[in-house]
Protein backbone atom coordinates (compact mmCIF):
# COMPACT_ATOMS: atom_id res chain seq x y z
CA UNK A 1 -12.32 3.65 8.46
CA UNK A 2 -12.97 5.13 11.64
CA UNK A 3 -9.39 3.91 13.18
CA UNK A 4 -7.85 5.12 10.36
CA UNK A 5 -9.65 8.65 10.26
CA UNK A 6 -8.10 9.04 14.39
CA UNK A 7 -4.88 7.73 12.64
CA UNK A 8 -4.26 10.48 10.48
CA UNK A 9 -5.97 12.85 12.61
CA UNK A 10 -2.72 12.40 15.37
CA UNK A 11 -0.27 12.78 12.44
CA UNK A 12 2.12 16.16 12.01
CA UNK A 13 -0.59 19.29 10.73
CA UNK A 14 1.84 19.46 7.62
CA UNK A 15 0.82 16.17 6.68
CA UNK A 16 -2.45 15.16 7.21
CA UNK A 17 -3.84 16.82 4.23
CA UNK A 18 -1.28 14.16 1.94
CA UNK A 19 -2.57 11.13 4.44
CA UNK A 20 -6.16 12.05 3.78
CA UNK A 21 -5.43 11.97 -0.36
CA UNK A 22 -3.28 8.79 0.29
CA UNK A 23 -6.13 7.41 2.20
CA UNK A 24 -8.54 8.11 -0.90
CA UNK A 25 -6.76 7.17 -3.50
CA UNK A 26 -6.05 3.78 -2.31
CA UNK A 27 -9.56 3.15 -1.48
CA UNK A 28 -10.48 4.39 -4.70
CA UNK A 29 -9.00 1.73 -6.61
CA UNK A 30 -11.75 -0.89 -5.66
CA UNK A 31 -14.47 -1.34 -3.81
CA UNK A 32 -13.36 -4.77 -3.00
CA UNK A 33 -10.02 -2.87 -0.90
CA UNK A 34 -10.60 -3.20 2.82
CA UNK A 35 -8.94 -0.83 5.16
CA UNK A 36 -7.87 -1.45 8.68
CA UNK A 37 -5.74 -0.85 11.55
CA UNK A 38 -2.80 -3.55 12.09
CA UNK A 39 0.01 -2.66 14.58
CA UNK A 40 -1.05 0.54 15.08
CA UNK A 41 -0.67 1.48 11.29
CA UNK A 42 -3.45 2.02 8.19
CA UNK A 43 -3.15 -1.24 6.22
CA UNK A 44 -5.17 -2.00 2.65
CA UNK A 45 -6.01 -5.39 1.63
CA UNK A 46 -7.08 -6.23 -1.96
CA UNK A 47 -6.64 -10.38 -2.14
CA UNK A 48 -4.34 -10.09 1.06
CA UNK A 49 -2.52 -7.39 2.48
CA UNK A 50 -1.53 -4.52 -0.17
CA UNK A 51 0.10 -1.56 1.36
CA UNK A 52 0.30 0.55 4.31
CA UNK A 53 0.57 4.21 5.24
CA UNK A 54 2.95 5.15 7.58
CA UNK A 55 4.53 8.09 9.49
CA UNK A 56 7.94 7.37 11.14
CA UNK A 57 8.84 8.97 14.19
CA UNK A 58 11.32 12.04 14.22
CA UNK A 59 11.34 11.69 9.97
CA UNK A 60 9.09 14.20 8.95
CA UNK A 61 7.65 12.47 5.76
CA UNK A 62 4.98 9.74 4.78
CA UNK A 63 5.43 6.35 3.67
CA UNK A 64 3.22 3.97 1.68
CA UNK A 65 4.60 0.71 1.37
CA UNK A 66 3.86 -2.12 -0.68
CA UNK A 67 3.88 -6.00 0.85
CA UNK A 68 5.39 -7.43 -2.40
CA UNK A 69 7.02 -4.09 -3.58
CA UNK A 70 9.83 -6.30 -4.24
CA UNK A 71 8.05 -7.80 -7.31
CA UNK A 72 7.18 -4.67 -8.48
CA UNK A 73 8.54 -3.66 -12.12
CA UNK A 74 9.41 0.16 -10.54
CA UNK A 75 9.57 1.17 -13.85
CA UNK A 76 8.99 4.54 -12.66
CA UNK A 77 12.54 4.15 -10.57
CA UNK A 78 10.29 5.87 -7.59
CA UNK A 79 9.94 2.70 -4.91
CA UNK A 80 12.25 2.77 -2.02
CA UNK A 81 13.22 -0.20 -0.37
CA UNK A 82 15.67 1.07 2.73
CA UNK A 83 17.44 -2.25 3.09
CA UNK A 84 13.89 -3.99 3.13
CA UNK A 85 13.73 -7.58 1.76
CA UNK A 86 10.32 -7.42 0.35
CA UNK A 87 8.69 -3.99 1.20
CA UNK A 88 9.03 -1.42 -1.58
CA UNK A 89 7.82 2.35 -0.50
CA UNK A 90 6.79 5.80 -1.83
CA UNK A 91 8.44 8.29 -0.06
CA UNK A 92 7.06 12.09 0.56
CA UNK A 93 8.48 14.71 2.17
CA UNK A 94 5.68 16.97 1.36
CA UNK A 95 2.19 16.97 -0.49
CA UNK A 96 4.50 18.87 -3.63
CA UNK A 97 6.36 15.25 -3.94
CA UNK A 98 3.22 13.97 -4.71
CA UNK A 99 2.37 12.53 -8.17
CA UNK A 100 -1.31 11.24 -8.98
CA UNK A 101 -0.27 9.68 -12.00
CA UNK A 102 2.24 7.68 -11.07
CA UNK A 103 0.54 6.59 -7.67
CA UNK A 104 -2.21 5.03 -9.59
CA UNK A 105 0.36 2.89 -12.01
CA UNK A 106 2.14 1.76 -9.18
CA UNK A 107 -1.23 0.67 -7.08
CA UNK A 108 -2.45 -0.43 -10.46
CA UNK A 109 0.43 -3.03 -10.60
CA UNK A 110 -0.23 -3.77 -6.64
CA UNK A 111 -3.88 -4.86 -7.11
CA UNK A 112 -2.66 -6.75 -10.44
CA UNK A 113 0.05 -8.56 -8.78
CA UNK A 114 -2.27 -9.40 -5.31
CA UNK A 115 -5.09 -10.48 -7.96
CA UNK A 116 -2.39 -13.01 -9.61
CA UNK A 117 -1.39 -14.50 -6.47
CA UNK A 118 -4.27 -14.87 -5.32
CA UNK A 119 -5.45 -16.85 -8.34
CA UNK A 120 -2.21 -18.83 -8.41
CA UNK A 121 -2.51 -19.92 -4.79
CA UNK A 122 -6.27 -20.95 -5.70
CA UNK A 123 -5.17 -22.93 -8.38
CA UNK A 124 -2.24 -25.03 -6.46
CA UNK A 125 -4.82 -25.64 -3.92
CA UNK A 126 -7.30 -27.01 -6.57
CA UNK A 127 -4.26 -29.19 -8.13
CA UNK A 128 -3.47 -30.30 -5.18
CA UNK A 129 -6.77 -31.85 -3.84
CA UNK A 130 -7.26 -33.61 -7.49
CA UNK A 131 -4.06 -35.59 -6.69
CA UNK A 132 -5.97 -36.46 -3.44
């Protein structure tokens, strides 16, 4: 947490107060949700890597993307992909972009989705070694 702490700490004034929340809420979700620093960016893992904040340089916003945003129903029409094959992001401009709610039903469907995989790839491994 420390990394991530020095991370946000050397992001834009304007928006280190929405990194912080960010931050928070994704760690909030579980207790079982590591955070760490990969290529020089926050990344979450829940059953494999989850999502990552980021700040692009000279674009004045945040993004948190999701690994397997691409699987993601997006119901919400809010994820982003940029011409990405298999990231999906939330995009904000400002902490007044920012909606709670909808945050926690996409994350919600992020942990769900890792959590499914992660079974499924336990399982093939299992059926695999029986035909051994």
């Amino acid at each position: 947490m420390k990394n991530i702490s020095l991370y946000i700490s050397q992001q834009p004034p304007e928006l280190q107060g929405l990194l912080w929340k960010l931050d928070q809420m994704i760690t909030n979700c579980s207790p079982k949700i590591e955070a760490t620093i990969k290529f020089s960016t926050p990344f979450y893992s829940y059953y494999g890597l989850l999502c990552y904040l980021s700040v692009p340089k000279k674009k004045k916003r945040v993004e948190l993307g999701f690994i397997r945003g691409y699987e993601l129903a997006d119901e919400q029409g809010v994820l982003n992909g940029e011409g990405l094959t298999m990231v999906k992001k939330l995009i904000y401009h400002s902490a007044a972009d920012f909606n709670e709610d909808i945050l926690l039903e996409v994350l919600q469907e992020a942990l769900l989705l890792n959590e499914w995989h992660y079974e499924n790839k336990k399982k093939k491994k299992v059926s695999n070694n029986n035909i051994l």
